[in-house]
C-alpha atoms as a PDB file:
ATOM      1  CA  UNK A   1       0.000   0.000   0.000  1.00  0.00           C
ATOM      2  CA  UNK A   2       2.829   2.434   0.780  1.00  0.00           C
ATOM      3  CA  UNK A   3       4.147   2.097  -2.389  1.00  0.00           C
ATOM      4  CA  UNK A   4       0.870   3.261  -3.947  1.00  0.00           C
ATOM      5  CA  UNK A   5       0.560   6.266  -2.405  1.00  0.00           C
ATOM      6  CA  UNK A   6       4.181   7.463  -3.300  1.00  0.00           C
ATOM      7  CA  UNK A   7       3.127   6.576  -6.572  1.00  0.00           C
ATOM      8  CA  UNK A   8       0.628   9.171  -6.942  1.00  0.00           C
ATOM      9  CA  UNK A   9       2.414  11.418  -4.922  1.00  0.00           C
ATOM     10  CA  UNK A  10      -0.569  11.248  -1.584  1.00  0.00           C
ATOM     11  CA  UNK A  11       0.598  11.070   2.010  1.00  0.00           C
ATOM     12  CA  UNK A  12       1.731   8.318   3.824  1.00  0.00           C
ATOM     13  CA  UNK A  13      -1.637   7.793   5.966  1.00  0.00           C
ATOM     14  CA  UNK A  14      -3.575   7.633   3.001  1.00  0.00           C
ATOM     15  CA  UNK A  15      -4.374   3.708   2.398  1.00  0.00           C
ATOM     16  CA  UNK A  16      -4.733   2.924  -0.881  1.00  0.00           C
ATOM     17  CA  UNK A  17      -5.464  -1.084  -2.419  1.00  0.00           C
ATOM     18  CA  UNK A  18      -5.159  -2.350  -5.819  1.00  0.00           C
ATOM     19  CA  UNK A  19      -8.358  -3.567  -6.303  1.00  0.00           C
ATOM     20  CA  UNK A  20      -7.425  -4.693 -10.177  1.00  0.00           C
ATOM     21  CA  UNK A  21      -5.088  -3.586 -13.223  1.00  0.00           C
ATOM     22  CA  UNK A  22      -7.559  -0.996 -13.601  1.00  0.00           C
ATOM     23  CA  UNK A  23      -9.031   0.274 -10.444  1.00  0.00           C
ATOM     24  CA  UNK A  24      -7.431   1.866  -7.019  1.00  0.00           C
ATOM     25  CA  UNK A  25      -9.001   1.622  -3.760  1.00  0.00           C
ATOM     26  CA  UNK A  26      -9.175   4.506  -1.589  1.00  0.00           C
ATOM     27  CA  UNK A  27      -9.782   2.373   2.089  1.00  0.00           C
ATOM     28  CA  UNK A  28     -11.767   4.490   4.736  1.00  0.00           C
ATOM     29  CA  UNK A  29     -12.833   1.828   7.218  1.00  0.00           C
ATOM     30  CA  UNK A  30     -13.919   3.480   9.987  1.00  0.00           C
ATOM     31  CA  UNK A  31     -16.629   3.512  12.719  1.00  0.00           C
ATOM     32  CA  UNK A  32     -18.002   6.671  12.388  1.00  0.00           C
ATOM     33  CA  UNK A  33     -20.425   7.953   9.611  1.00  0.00           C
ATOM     34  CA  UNK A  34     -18.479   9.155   6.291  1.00  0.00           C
ATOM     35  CA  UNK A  35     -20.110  12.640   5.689  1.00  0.00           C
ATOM     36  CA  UNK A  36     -20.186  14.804   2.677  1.00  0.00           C
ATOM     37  CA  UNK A  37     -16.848  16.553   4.414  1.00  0.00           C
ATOM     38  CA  UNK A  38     -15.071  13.157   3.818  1.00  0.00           C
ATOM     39  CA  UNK A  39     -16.532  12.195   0.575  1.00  0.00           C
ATOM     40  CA  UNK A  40     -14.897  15.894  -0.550  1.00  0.00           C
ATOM     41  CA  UNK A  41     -11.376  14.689   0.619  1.00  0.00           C
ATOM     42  CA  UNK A  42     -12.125  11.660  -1.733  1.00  0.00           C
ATOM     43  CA  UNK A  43     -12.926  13.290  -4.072  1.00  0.00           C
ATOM     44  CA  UNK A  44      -9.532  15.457  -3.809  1.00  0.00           C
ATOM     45  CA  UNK A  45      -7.849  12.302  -3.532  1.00  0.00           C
ATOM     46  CA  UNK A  46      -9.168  10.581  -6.518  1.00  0.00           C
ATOM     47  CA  UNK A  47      -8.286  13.893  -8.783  1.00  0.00           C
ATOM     48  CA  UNK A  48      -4.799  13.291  -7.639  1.00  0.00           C
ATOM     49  CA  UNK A  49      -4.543   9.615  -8.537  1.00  0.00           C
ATOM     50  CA  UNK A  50      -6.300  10.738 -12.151  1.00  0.00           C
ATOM     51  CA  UNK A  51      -3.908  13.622 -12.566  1.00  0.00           C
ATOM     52  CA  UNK A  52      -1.091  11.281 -11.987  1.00  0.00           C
ATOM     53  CA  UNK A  53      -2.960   8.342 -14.191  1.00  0.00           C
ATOM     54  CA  UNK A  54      -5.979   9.229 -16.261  1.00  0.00           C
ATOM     55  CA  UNK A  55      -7.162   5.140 -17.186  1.00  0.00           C
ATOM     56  CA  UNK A  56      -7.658   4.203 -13.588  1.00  0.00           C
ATOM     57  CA  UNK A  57     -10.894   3.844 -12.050  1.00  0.00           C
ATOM     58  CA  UNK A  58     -11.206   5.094  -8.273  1.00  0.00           C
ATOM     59  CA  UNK A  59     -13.450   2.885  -5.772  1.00  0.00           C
ATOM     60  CA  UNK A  60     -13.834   3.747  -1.681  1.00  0.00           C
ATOM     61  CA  UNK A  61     -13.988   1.194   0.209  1.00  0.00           C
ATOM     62  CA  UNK A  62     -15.681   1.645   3.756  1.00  0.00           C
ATOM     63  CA  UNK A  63     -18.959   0.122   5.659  1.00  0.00           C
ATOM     64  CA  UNK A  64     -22.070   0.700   4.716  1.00  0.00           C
ATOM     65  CA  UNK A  65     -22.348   3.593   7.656  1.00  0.00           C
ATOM     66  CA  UNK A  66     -21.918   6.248   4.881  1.00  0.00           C
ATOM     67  CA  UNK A  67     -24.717   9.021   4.238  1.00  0.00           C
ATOM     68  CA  UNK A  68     -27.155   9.188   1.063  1.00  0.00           C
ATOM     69  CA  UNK A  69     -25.509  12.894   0.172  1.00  0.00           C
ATOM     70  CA  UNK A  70     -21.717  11.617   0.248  1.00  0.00           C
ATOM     71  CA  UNK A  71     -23.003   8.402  -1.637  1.00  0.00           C
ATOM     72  CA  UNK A  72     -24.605  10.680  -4.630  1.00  0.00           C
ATOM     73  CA  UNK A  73     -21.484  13.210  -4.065  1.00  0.00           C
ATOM     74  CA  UNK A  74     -19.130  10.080  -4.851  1.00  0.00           C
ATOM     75  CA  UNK A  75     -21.354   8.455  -7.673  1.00  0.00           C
ATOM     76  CA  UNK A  76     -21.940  11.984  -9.764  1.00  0.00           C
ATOM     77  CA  UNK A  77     -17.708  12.102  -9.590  1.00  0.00           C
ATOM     78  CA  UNK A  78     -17.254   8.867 -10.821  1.00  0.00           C
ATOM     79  CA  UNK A  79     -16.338   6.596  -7.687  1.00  0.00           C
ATOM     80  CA  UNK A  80     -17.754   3.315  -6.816  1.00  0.00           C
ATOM     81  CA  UNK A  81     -18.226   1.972  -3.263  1.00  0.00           C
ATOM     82  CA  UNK A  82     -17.293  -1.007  -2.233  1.00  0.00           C
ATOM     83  CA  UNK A  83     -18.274  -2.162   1.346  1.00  0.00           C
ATOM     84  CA  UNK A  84     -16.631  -4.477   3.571  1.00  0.00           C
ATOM     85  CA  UNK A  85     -16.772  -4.788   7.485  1.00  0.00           C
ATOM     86  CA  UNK A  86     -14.313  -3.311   9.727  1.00  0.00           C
END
């Protein structure tokens, strides 16, 4: 994972998975709510992987504890959600 994020030039606590050859996981597992604040930092986040490689796709992966106006924030910017348990 550390090696990903120096890739796209992100900070070290930033925890990024290979999901496939063609899509990056941003991984935001936590136990609080993801609001639209956080789904704005994604969004940041997934510009900078794009600016640094336009062909990947950019999933988050978190738990399903994630509001309805982050969810439509992320879908409108292109960023699937992937859930899995903490």
């Amino acid at each position: 994972m550390n090696r990903l994020t120096e890739e796209y030039g992100l900070p070290k606590r930033i925890k990024l998975e290979e999901i496939n050859q063609q899509t990056i996981g941003i991984i935001k597992l936590i136990k609080s709510r993801i609001i639209q604040k956080d789904a704005k930092k994604i969004i940041e986040i997934a510009e900078q992987i794009k600016s640094v490689d336009t062909s990947k796709k950019i999933a988050l992966i978190c738990t399903e504890n994630i509001c309805s106006k982050s969810k439509k924030l992320l879908e409108e910017n292109g960023i699937d959600l992937i859930f899995r348990e903490k």
